[in-house]
C-alpha atoms as a PDB file:
ATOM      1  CA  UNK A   1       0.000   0.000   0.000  1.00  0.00           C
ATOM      2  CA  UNK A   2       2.672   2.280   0.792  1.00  0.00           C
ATOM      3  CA  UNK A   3       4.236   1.596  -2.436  1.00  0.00           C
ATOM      4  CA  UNK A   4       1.841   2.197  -4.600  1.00  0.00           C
ATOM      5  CA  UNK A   5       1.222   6.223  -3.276  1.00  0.00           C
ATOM      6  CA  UNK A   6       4.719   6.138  -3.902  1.00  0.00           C
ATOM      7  CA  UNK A   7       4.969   5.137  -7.032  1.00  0.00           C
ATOM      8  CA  UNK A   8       2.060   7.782  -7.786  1.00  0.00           C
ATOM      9  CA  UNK A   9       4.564  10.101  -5.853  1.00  0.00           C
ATOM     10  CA  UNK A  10       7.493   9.425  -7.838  1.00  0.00           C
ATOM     11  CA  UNK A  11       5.649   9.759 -11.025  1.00  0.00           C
ATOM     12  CA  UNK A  12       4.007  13.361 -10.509  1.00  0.00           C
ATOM     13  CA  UNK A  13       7.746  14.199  -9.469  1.00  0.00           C
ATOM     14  CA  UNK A  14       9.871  12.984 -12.682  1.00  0.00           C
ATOM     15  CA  UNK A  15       6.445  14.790 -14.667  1.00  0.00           C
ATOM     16  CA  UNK A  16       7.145  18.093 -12.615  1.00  0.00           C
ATOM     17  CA  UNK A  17      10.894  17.653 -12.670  1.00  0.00           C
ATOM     18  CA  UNK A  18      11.251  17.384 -16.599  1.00  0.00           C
ATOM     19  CA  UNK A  19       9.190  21.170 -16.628  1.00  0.00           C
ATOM     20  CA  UNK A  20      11.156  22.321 -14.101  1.00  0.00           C
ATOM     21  CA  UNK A  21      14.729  21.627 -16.352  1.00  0.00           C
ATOM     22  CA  UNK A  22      12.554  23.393 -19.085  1.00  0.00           C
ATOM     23  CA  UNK A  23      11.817  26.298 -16.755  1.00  0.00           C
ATOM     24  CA  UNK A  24      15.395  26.653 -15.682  1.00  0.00           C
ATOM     25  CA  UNK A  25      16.638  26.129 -19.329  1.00  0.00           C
ATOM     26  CA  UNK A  26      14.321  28.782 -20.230  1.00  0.00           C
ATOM     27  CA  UNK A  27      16.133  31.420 -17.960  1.00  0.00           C
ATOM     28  CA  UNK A  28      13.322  31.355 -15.731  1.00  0.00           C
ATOM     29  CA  UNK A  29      15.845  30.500 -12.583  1.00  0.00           C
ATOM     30  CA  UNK A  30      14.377  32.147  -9.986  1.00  0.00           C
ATOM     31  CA  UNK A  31      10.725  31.060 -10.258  1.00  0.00           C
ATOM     32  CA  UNK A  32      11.708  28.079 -10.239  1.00  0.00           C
ATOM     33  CA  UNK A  33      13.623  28.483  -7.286  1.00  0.00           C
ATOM     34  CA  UNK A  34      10.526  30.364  -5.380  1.00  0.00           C
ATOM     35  CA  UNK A  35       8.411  27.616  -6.091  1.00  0.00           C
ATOM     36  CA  UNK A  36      10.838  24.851  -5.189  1.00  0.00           C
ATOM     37  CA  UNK A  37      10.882  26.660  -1.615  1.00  0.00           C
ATOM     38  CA  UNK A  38       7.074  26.578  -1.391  1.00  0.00           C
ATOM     39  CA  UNK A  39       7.385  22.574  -2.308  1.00  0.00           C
ATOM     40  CA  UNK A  40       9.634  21.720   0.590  1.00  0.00           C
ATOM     41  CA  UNK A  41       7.807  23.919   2.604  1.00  0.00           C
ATOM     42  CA  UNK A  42       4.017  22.537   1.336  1.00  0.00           C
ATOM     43  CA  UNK A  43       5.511  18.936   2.312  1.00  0.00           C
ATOM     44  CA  UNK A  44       6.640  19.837   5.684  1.00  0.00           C
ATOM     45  CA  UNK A  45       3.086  21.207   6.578  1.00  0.00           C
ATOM     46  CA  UNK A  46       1.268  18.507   4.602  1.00  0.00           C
ATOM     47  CA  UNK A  47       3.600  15.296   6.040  1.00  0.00           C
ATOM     48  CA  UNK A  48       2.800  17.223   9.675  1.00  0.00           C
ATOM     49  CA  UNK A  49      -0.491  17.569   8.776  1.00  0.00           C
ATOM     50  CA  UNK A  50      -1.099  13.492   7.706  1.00  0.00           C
ATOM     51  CA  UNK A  51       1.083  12.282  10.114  1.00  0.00           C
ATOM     52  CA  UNK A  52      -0.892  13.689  12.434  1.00  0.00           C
ATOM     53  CA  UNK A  53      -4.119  12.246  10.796  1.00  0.00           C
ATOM     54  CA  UNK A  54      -3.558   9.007  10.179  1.00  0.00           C
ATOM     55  CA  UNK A  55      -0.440   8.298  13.165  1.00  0.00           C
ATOM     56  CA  UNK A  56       2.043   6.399  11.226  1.00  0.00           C
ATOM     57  CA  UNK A  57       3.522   6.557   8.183  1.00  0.00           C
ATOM     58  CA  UNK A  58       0.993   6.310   5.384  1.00  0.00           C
ATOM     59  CA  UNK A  59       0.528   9.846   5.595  1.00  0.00           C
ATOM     60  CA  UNK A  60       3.670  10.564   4.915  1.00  0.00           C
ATOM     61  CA  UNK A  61       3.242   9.067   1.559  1.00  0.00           C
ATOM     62  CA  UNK A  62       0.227  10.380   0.870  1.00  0.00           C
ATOM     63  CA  UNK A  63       1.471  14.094   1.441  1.00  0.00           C
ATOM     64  CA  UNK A  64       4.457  13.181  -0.981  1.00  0.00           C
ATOM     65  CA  UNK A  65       2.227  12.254  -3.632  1.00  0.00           C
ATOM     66  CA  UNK A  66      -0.079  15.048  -2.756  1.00  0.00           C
ATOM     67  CA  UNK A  67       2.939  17.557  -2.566  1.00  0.00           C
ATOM     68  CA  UNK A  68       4.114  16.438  -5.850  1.00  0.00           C
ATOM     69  CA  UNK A  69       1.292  16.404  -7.705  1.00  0.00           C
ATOM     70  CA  UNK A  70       0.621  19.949  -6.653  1.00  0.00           C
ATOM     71  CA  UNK A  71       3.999  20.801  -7.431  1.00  0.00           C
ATOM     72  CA  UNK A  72       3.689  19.573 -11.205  1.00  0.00           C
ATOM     73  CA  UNK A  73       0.649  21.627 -11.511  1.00  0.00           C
ATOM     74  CA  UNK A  74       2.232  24.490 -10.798  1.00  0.00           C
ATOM     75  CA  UNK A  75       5.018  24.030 -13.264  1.00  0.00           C
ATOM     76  CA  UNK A  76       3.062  23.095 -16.136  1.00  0.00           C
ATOM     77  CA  UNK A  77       0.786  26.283 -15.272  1.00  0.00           C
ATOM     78  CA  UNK A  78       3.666  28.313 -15.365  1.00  0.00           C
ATOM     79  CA  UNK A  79       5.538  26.464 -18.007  1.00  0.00           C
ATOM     80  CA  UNK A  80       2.009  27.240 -20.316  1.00  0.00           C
ATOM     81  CA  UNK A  81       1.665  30.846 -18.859  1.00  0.00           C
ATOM     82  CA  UNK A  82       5.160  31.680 -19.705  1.00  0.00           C
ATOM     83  CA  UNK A  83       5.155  29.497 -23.160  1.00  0.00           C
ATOM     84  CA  UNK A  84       1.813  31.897 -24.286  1.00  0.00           C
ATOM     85  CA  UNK A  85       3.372  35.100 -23.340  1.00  0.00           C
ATOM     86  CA  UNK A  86       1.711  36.273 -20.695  1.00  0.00           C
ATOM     87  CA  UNK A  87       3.111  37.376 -17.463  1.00  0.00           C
END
């Protein structure tokens, strides 16, 4: 079980990784720093957060996956938002 949110994890993280290379490759250095800030920070409060809820480590997983997926999101938003022209 833990795997598997993992795996999900792990695969919203190489998705947001490969636009975040484009990002950087695209000058765009320090968004993509700012937002890799609010990432670590967003899985702090969210493994805190399910931790807390659910008491061992499942939640931990599930915030991963939930922080990544989030994460990916926000870097194909901006990779599209940047990409049209529009700042």
């Amino acid at each position: 079980d833990y795997i598997f949110i993992q795996q999900i994890g792990d695969f919203f993280r190489i998705l947001s990784l490969s636009i975040g290379y484009i990002i950087i490759v695209k000058m765009w250095t320090k968004i993509y720093l700012i937002f890799e800030i609010i990432h670590f920070l967003l899985l702090i409060g969210l493994s805190y957060i399910f931790l807390k809820l659910t008491g061992d480590f499942h939640g931990a997983s599930i915030a991963y996956a939930i922080t990544y997926f989030l994460l990916f999101v926000i870097n194909l938003s901006i990779f599209y938002k940047f990409k049209r022209g529009i700042k």
